[in-house]
Protein backbone atom coordinates (compact mmCIF):
# COMPACT_ATOMS: atom_id res chain seq x y z
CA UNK A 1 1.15 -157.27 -14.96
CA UNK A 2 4.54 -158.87 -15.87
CA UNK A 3 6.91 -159.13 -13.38
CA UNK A 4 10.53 -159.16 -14.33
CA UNK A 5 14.15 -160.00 -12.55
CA UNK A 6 16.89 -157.70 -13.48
CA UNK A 7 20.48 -157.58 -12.81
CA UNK A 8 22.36 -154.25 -13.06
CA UNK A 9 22.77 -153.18 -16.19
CA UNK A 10 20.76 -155.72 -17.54
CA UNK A 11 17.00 -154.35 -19.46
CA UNK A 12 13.92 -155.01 -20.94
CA UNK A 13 12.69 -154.09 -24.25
CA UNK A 14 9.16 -152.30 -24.56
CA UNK A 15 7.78 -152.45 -28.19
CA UNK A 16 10.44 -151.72 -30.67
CA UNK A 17 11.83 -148.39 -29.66
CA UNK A 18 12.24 -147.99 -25.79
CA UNK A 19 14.54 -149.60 -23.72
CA UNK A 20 14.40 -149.60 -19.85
CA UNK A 21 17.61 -150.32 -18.34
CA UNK A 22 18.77 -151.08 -14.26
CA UNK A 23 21.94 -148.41 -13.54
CA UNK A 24 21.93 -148.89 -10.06
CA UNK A 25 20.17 -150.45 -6.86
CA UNK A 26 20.87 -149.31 -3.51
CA UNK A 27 18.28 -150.48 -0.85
CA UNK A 28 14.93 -150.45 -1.72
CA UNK A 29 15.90 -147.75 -4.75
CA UNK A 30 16.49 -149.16 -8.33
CA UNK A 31 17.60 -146.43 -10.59
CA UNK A 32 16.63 -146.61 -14.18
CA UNK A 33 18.06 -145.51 -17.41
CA UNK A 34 15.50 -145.08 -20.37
CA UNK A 35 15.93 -145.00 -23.93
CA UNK A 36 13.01 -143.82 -26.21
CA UNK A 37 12.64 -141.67 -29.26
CA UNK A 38 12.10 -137.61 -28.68
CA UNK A 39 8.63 -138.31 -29.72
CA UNK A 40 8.08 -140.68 -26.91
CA UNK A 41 7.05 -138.85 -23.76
CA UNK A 42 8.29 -140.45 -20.15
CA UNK A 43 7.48 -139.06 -16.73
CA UNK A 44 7.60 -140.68 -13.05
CA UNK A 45 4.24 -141.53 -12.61
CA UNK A 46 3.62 -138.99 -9.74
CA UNK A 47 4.13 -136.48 -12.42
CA UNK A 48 2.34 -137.90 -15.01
CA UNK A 49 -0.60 -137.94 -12.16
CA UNK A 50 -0.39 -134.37 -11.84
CA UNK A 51 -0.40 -133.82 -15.19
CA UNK A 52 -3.23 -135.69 -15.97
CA UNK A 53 -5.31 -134.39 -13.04
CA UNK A 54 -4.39 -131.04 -14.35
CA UNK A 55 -5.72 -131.43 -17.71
CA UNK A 56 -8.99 -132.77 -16.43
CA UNK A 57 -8.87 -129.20 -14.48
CA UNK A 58 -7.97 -127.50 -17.22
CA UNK A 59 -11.20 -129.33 -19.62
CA UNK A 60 -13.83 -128.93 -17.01
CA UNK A 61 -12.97 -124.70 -16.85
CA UNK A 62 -12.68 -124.83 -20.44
CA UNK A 63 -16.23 -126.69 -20.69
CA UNK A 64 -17.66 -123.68 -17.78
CA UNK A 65 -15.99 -121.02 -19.68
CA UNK A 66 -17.71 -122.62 -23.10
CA UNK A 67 -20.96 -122.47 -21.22
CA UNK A 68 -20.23 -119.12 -20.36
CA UNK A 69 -19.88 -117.59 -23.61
CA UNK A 70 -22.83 -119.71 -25.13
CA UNK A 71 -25.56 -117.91 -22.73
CA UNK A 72 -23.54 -114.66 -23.65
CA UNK A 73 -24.10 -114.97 -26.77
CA UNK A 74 -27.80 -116.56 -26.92
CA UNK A 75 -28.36 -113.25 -24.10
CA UNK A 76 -27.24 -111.13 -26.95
CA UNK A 77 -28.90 -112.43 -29.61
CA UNK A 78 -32.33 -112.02 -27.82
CA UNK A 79 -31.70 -108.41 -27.11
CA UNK A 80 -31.19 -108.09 -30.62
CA UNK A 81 -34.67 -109.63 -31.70
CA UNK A 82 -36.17 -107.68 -29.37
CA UNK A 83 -34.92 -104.53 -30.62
CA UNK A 84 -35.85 -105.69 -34.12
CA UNK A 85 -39.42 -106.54 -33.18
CA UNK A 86 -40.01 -103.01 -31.60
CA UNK A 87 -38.90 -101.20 -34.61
């Protein structure tokens, strides 16, 4: 991890295209500007947490409902041979 000092209004660079600038400390709170392009996609971490924890949520239903439909379908498709090989 790099470990910086800032002063207000004073920033660091990150790649070529986002900037991450001190606006204000008060106490134990810094306050941070960021510049990025619209393309770039910044959250507070907590959020980006929740976020991620929600996707993984999201993929494993996704992967039950798959699962789902698959035995569905495989139910169906014996019924149908079995109708076939009684005719």
């Amino acid at each position: 991890m790099l470990v910086l000092t800032r002063k207000i209004d004073q920033g660091i660079m990150i790649g070529d295209n986002v900037r991450v600038i001190v606006v204000d400390v008060r106490g134990d709170q810094v306050k941070l500007g960021i510049e990025a392009p619209r393309d770039v996609v910044v959250h507070r971490e907590e959020i980006y947490r929740e976020i991620q924890a929600e996707n993984a949520r999201a993929a494993l239903k996704a992967a039950v409902d798959l699962r789902k439909v698959q035995e569905a379908f495989a139910a169906h498709r014996s019924a149908q041979k079995s109708e076939q090989s009684s005719d």
